[in-house]
Protein backbone atom coordinates (compact mmCIF):
# COMPACT_ATOMS: atom_id res chain seq x y z
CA UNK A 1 21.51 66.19 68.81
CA UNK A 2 19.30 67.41 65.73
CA UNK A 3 18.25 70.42 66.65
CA UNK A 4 21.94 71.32 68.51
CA UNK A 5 23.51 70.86 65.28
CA UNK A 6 20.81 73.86 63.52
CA UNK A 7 23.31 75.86 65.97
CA UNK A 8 26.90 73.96 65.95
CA UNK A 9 27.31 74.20 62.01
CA UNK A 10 27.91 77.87 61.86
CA UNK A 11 29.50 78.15 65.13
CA UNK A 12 32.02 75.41 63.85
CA UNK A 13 32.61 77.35 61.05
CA UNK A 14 33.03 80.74 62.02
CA UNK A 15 35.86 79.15 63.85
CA UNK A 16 37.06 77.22 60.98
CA UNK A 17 36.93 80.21 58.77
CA UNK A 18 39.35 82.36 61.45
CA UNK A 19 41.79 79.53 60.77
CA UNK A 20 41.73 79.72 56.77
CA UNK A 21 40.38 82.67 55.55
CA UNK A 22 41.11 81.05 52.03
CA UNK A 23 39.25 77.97 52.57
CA UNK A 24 36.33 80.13 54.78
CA UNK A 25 33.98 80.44 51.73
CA UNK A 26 33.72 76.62 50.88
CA UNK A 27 33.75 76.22 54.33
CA UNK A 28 30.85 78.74 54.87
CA UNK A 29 29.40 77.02 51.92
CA UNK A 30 29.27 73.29 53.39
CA UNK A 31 28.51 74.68 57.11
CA UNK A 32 25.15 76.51 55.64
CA UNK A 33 24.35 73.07 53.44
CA UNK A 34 24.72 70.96 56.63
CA UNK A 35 22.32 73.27 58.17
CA UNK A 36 19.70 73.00 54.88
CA UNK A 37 19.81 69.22 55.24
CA UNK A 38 19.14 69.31 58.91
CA UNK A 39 16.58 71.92 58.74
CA UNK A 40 14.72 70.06 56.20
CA UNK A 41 14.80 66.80 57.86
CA UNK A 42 13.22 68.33 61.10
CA UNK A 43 11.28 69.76 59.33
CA UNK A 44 9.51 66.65 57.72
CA UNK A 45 9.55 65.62 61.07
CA UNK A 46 7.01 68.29 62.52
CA UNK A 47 5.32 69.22 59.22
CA UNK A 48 1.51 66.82 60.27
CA UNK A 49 1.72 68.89 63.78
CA UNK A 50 4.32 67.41 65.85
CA UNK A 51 6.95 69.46 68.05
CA UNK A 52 10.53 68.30 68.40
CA UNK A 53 12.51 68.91 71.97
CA UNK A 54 16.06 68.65 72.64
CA UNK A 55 18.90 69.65 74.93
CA UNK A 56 16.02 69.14 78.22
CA UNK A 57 13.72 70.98 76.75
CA UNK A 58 16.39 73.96 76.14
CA UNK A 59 16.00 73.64 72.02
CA UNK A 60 12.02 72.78 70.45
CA UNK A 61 10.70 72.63 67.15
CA UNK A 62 6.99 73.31 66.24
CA UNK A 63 5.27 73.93 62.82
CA UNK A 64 5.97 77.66 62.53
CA UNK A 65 9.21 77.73 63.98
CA UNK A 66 10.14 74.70 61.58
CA UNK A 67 9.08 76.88 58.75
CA UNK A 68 10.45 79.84 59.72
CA UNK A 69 14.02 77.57 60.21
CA UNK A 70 13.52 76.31 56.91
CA UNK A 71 13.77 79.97 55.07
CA UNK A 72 16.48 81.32 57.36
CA UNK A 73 18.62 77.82 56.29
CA UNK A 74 17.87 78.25 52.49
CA UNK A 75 18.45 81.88 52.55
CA UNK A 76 21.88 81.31 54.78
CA UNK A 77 22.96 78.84 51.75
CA UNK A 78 22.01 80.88 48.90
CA UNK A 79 24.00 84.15 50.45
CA UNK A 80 26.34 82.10 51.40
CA UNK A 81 26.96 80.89 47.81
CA UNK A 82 26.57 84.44 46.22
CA UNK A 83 29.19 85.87 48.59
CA UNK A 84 31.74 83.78 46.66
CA UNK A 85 32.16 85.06 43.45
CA UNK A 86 30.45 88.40 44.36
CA UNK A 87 32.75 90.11 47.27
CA UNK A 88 35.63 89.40 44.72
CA UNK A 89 34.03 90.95 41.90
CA UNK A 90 33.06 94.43 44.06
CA UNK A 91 36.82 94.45 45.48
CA UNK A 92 38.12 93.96 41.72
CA UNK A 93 35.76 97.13 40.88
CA UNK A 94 37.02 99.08 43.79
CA UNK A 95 40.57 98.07 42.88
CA UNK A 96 40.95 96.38 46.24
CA UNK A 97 44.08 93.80 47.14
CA UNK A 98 43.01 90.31 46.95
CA UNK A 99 42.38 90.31 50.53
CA UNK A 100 41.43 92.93 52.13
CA UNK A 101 40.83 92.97 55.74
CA UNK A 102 37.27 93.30 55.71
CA UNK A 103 37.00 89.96 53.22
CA UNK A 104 38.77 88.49 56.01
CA UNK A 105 36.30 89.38 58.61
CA UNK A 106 33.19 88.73 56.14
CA UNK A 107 32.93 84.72 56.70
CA UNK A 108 33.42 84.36 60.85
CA UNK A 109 30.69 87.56 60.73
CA UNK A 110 28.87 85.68 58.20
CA UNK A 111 28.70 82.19 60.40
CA UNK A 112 28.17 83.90 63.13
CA UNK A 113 25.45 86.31 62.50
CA UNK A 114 23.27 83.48 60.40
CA UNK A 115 23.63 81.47 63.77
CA UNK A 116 21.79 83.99 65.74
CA UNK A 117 19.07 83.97 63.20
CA UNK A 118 18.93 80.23 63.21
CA UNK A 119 18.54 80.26 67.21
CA UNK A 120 15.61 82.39 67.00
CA UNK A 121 13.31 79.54 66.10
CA UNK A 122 14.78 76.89 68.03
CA UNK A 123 15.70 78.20 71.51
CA UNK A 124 12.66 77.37 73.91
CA UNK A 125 13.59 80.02 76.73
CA UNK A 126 11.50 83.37 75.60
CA UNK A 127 14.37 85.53 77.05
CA UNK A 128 17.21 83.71 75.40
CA UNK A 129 15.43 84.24 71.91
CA UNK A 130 15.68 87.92 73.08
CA UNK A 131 19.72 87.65 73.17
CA UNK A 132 19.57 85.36 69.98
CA UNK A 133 17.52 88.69 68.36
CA UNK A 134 19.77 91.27 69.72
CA UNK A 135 22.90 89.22 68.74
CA UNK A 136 21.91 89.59 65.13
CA UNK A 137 21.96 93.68 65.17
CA UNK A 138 25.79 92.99 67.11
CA UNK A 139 26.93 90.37 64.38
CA UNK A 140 25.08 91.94 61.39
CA UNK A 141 26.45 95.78 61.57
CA UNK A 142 30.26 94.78 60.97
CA UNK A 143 28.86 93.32 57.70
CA UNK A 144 26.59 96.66 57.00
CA UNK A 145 29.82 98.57 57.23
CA UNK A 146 31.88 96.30 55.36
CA UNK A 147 32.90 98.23 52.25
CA UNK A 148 33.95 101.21 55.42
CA UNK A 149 32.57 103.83 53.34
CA UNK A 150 30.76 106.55 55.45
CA UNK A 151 27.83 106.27 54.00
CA UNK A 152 27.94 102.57 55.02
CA UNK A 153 29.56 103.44 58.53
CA UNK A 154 26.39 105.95 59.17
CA UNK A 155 23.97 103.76 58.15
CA UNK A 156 25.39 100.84 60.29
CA UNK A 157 25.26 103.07 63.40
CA UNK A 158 22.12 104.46 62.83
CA UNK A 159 20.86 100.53 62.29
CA UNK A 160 22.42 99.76 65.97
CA UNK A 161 21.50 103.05 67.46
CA UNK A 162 17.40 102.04 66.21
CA UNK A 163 17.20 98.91 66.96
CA UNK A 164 19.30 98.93 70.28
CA UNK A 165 17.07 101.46 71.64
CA UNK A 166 14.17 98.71 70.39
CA UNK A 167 15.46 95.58 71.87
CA UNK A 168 15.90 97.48 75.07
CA UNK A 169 12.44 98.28 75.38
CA UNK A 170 10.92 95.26 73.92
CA UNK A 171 12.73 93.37 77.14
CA UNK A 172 10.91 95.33 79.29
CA UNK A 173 8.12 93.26 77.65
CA UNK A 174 10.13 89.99 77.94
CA UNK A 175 10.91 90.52 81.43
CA UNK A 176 6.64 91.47 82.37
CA UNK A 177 6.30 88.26 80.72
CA UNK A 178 8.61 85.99 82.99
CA UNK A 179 6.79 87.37 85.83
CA UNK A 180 3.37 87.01 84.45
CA UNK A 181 4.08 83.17 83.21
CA UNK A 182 5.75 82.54 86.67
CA UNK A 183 2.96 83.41 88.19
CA UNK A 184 0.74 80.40 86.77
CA UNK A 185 3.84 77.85 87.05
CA UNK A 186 4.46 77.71 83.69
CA UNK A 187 7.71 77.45 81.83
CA UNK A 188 8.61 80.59 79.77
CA UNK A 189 8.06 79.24 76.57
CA UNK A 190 5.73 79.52 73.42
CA UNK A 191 3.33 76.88 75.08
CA UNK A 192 4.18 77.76 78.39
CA UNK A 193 2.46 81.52 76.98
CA UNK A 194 -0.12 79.61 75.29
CA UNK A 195 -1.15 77.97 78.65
CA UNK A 196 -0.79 80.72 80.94
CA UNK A 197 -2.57 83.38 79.04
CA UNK A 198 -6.23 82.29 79.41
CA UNK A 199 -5.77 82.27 83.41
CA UNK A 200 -3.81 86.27 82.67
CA UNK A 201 -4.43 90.27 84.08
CA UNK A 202 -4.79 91.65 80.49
CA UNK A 203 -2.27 94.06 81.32
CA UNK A 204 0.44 91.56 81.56
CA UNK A 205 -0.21 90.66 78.19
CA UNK A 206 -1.48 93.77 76.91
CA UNK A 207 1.83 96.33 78.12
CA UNK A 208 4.10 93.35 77.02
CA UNK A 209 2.90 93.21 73.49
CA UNK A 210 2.78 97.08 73.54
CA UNK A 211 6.68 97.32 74.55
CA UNK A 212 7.11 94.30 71.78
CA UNK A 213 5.11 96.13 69.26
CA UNK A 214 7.13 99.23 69.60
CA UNK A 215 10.85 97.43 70.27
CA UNK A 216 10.39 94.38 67.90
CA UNK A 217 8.77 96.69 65.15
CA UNK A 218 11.93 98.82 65.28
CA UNK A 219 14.15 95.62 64.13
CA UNK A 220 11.33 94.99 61.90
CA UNK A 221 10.99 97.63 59.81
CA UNK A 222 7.29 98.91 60.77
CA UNK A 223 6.68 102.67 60.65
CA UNK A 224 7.51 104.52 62.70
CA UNK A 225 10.55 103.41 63.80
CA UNK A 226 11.47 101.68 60.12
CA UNK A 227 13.99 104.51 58.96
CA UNK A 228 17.64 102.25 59.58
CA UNK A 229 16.29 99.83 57.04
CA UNK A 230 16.28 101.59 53.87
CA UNK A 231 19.55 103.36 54.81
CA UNK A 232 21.14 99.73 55.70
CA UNK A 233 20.14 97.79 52.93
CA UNK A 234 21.41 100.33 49.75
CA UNK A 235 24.84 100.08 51.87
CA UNK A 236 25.12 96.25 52.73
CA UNK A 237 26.66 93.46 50.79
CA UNK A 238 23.92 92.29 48.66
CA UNK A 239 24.24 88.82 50.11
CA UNK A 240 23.98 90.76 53.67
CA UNK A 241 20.81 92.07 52.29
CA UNK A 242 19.61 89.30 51.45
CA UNK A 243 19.88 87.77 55.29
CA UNK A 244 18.49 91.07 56.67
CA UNK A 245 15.37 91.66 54.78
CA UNK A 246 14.70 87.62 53.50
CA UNK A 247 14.55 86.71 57.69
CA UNK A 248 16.54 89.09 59.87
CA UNK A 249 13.23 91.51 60.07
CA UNK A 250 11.50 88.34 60.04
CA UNK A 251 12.72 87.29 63.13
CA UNK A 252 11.68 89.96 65.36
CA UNK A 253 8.52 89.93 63.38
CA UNK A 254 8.29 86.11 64.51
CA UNK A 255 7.95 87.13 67.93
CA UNK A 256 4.98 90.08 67.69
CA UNK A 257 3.21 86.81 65.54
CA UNK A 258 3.80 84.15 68.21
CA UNK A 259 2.39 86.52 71.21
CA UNK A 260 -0.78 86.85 68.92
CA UNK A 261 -2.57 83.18 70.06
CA UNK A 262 -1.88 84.77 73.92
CA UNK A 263 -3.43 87.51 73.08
CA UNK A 264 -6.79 86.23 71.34
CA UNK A 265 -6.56 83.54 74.22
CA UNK A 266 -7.24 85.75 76.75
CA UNK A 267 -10.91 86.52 77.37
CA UNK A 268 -10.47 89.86 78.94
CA UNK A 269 -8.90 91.14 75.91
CA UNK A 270 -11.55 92.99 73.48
CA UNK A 271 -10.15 92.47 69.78
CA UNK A 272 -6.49 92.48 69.23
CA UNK A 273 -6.43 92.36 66.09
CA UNK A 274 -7.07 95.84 66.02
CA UNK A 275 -3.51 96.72 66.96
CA UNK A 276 -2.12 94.49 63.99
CA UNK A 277 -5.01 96.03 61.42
CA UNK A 278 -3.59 99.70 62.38
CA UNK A 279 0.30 99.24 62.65
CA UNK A 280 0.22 97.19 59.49
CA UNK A 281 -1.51 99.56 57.39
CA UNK A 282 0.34 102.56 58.33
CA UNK A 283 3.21 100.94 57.84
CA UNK A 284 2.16 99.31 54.19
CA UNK A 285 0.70 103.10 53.57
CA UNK A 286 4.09 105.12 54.17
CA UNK A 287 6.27 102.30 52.58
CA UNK A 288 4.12 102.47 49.25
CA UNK A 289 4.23 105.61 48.60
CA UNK A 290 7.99 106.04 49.55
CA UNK A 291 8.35 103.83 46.20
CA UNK A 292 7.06 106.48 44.06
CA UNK A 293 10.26 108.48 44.96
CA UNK A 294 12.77 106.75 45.64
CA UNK A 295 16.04 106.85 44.20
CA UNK A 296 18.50 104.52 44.08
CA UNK A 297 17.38 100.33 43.34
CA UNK A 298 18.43 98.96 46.84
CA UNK A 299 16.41 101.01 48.54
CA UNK A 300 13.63 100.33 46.66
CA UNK A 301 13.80 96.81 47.34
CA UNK A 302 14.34 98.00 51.21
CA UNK A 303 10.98 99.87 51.30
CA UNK A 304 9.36 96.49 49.53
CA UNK A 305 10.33 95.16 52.69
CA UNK A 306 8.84 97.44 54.71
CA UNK A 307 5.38 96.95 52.73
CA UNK A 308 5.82 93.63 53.31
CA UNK A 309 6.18 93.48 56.93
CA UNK A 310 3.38 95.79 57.27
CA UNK A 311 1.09 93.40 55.32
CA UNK A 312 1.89 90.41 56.89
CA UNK A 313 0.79 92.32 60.96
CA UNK A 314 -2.16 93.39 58.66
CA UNK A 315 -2.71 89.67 57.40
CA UNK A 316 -2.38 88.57 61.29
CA UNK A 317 -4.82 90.59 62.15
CA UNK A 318 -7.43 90.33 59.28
CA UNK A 319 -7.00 86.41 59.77
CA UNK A 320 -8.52 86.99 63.43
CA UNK A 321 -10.40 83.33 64.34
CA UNK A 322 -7.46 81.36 63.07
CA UNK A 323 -7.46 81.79 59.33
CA UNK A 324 -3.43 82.78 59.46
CA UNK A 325 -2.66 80.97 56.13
CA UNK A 326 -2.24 83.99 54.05
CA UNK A 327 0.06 85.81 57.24
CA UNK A 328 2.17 82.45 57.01
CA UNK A 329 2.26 82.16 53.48
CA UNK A 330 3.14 86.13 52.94
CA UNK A 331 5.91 85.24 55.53
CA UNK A 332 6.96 82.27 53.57
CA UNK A 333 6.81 84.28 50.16
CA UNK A 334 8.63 87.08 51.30
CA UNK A 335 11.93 85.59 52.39
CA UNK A 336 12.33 83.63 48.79
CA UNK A 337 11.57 86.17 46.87
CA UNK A 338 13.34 88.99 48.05
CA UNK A 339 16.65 87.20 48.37
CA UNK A 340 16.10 86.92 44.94
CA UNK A 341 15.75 90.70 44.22
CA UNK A 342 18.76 91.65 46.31
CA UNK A 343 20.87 88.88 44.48
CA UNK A 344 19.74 90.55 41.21
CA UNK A 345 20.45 93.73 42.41
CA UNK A 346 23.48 93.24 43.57
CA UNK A 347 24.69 91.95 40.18
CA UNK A 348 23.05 94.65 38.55
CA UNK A 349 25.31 96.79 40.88
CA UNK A 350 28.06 95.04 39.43
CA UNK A 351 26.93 96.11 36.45
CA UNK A 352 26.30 99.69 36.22
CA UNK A 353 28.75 100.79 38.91
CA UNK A 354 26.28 102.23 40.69
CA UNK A 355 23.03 102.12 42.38
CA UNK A 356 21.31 105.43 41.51
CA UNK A 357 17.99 104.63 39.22
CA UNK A 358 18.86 108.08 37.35
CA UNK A 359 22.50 106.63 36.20
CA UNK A 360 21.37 103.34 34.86
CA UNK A 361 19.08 102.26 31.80
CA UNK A 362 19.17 99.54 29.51
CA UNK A 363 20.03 96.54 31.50
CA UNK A 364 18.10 94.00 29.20
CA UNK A 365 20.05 95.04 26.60
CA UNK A 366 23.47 95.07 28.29
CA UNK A 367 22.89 92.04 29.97
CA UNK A 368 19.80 90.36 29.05
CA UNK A 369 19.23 87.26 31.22
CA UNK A 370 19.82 89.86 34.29
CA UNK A 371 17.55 92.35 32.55
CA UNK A 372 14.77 89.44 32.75
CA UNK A 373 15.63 88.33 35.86
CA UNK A 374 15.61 92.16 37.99
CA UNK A 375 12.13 91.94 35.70
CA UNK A 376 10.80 88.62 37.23
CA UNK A 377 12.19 89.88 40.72
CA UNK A 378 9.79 93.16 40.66
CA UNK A 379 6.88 91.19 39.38
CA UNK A 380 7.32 88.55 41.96
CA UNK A 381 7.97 90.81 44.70
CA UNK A 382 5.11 93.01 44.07
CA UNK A 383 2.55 90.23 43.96
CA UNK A 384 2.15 89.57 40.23
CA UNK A 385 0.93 85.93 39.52
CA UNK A 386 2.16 83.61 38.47
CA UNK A 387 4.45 84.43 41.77
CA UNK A 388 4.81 82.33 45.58
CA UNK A 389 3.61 86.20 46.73
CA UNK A 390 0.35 86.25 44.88
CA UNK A 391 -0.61 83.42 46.09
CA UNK A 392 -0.10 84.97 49.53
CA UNK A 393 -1.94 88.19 48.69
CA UNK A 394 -4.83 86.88 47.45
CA UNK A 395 -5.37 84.70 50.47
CA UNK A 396 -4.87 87.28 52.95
CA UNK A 397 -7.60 89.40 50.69
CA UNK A 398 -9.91 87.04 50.46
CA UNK A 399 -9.76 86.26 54.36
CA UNK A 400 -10.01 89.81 54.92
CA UNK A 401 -13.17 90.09 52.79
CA UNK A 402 -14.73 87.26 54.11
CA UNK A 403 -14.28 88.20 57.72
CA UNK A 404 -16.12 91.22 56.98
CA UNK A 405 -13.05 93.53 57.25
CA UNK A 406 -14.08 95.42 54.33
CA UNK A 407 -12.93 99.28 55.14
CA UNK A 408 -9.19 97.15 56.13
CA UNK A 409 -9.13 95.06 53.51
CA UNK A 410 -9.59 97.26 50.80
CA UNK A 411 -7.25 99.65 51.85
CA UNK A 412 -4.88 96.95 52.35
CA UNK A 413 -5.78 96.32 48.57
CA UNK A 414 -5.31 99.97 47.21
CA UNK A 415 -1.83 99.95 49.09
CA UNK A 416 -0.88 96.76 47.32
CA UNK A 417 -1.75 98.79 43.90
CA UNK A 418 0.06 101.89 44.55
CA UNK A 419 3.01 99.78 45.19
CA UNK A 420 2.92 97.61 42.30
CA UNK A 421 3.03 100.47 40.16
CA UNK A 422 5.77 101.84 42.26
CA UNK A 423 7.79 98.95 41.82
CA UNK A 424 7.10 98.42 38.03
CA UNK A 425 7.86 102.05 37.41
CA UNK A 426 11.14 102.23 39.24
CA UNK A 427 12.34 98.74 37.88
CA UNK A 428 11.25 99.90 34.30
CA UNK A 429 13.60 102.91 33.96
CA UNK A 430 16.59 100.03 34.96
CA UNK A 431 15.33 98.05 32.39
CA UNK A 432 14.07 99.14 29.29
CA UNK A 433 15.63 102.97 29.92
CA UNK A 434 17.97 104.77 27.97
CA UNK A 435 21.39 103.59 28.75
CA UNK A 436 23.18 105.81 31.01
CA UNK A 437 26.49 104.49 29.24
CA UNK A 438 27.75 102.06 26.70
CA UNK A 439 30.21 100.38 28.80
CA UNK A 440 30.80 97.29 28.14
CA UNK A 441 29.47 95.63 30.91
CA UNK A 442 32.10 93.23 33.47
CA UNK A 443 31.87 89.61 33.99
CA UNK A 444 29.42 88.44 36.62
CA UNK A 445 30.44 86.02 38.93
CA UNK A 446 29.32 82.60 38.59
CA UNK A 447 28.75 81.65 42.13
CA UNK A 448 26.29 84.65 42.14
CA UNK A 449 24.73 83.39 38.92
CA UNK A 450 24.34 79.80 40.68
CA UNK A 451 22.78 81.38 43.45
CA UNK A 452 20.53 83.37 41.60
CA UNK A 453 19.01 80.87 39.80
CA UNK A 454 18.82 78.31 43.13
CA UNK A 455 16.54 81.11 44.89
CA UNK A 456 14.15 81.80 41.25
CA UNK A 457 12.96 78.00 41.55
CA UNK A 458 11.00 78.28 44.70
CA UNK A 459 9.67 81.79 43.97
CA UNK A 460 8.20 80.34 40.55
CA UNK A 461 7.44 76.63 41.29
CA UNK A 462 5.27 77.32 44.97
CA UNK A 463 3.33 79.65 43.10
CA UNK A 464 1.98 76.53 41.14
CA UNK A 465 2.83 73.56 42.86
CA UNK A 466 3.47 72.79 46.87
CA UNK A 467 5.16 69.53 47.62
CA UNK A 468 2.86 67.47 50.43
CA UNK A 469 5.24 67.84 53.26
CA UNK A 470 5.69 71.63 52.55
CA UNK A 471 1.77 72.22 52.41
CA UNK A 472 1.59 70.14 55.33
CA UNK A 473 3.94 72.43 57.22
CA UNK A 474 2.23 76.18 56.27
CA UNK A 475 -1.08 74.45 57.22
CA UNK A 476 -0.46 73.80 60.58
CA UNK A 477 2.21 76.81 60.89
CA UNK A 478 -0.95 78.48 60.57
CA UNK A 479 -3.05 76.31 62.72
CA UNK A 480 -0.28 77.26 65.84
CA UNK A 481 -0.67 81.14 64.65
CA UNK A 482 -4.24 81.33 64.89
CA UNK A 483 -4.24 79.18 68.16
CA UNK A 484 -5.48 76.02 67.01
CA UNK A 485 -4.55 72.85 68.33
């Protein structure tokens, strides 16, 4: 019954929240809370190696999919608590009625849509995760559009239209894979892969993992096929873009990370990580220097996101023999922090009235714990210690180095540079710039203030310090990566 309820809190309250759509934010609230405290006690439960079943076999927990629960249920309860106060303070600046009936829709979407996410790790059945993946593009484009501007109505087709077209071909992949894992009388599973693999054609593997590469790296964000993201993420809710770049992109990324161990497994096979050194790069390589022109502060953030998922397929693949700590860890890093930057963001949105980097300027004088914190966002997002993300970095460097990758690795390092000083620059204008106006500047909603400051504490404090369990956890998430036992 543990792992069911993971997936009966939001669908509970997505019904719940149909009923009252005045109660559906505290309801939303306690739904994603219930889902924390589960999370984290099956969690402890699988963090020295251990794999939790339920439902027959139907739901299973293992160390990475534990972890990856973990930041999709303290990311759901964060947004969750930042949609409060901040949905009414963007319909008091649009001069909207108290509720509107997009507000009414946000919550049930809300529920809903973190549910699919949540199934991702959890569901055992390879082609169910598929429909749990696809039903997060369905659920999450309503709240893309929600402010039914056209900017935001284009940009939530355009997300559907991309990563549609990319779910449809990554089940191609899904569907070679049944038949291949069939064939050695093995469940379809993540171990039922594992076990099959060795005994594979390496075409079964090989034009799966192509098809995933190309239809799970659209809902990803990696180049080429990366261009809904930026335009999705300047035009959703901020708590929206929070979910979508903190573990939406994760989640199909979850999958092209989970078919690596098959792939290394399989002796006929000559080095795979080759396809995760080359992807990641480009990606990391067109994202970073996007940064250096890009003009409005949500988009910015969106193109971190691309850099990061194209460092963590690099990380996977310069971690080839089973060093994945620094992939994990980059995976872990990512979805703390930059919930954190959109939540900033967003405020700052409230703020200036706009998002345009050219029409704002002074924020730390405006508003000066906000000016510190879209500071401490930028620095921890592009890798500056003290930061979780630093940490991350300079793992996946030094395993890169030490492997030998050398030519990889420090281009992987000369991308990271060009896009810290991307980030710095942008952010700096927002910050210490000239102010655009002297407005007085509105009041900022405390619920998104609460939230703020809930996701800062894990950014700052696991760049020092991890708790035993939580080390535990990464360590042998990254033990199941690399295909260790």
């Amino acid at each position: 019954m543990g792992l069911g309820l993971i997936l009966i809190f939001p669908a509970l309250a997505a019904l719940l929240t149909l009923a009252s759509w005045r109660a559906a934010p505290w309801v939303t609230l306690a739904a994603t809370l219930g889902v924390l405290g589960v999370a984290i006690r099956d969690a402890l439960s699988v963090a020295h190696g251990g794999t939790l079943h339920a439902a027959g076999g139907g739901l299973s927990l293992d160390p990475l999919a534990a972890l990856y629960l973990l930041l999709v249920a303290f990311v759901g309860m964060t947004a969750a608590l930042y949609s409060i106060g901040y949905l009414r303070a963007r319909m008091a600046e649009h001069g909207d009625e108290a509720s509107p009936p997009r507000y009414r829709q946000y919550f049930p979407l809300f529920n809903i849509f973190l549910g699919s996410i949540l199934a991702v790790p959890v569901i055992s059945d390879l082609a169910l995760v598929w429909i749990a993946i696809e039903l997060t593009t369905i659920f999450s484009a309503f709240l893309v559009a929600y402010e039914d501007r056209s900017a935001s109505l284009e940009a939530a087709w355009k997300y559907v239209a991309l990563t549609s077209m990319g779910a449809m071909i990554a089940l191609f992949g899904v569907l070679v894979l049944y038949y291949a894992i069939n064939q050695q009388g093995q469940p379809v599973t993540w171990p039922g892969l594992a076990a099959a693999a060795p005994h594979l054609a390496p075409a079964l593997l090989l034009i799966p993992f192509v098809l995933w590469l190309v239809g799970f790296g659209a809902k990803a964000g990696l180049v080429p096929v990366h261009t809904w993201l930026p335009d999705a993420h300047s035009q959703a809710p901020a708590s929206i873009c929070a979910l979508l770049s903190g573990v939406e992109t994760s989640a199909a990324l979850y999958m092209l990370l989970r078919i690596y161990p098959a792939l290394t497994a399989n002796p006929g096979i000559a080095n795979p990580a080759i396809w995760y050194l080359v992807a990641g790069l480009i990606t990391v390589a067109t994202a970073a220097f996007l940064l250096l022109q890009v003009h409005d502060f949500k988009r910015l953030f969106a193109y971190s996101t691309v850099e990061h998922m194209g460092i963590i397929i690099t990380a996977c693949g310069l971690g080839a023999g089973g060093h994945q700590l620094g992939t994990v860890y980059q995976l872990f890093g990512h979805a703390l922090t930059k919930s954190f930057c959109f939540y900033a963001a967003g405020l700052a949105t409230i703020v200036f009235a706009t998002q345009r980097i050219a029409a704002t300027g002074g924020l730390i004088s405006r508003v000066p714990w906000l000016g510190w914190a879209l500071l401490v966002g930028a620095l921890a997002i592009a890798g500056a210690p003290p930061f979780t993300l630093f940490v991350s970095e300079f793992e996946i460097l030094r395993t890169g180095f030490a492997a030998g990758q050398y030519a990889a690795t420090g281009l992987l390092t000369g991308l990271i540079v060009v896009a810290f000083i991307a980030i710095l620059y942008q952010i700096g204008h927002i910050i210490f710039g000239e102010p655009a106006t002297d407005n007085d500047s509105p009041p900022m909603p405390l619920t998104g203030i609460a939230a703020l400051a809930l996701a800062f504490l894990p950014v700052l404090v696991f760049g020092f310090y991890l708790p035993p369990p939580l080390d535990a956890l990464i360590h042998h998430a990254a033990l199941t990566l690399g295909g260790a036992s």
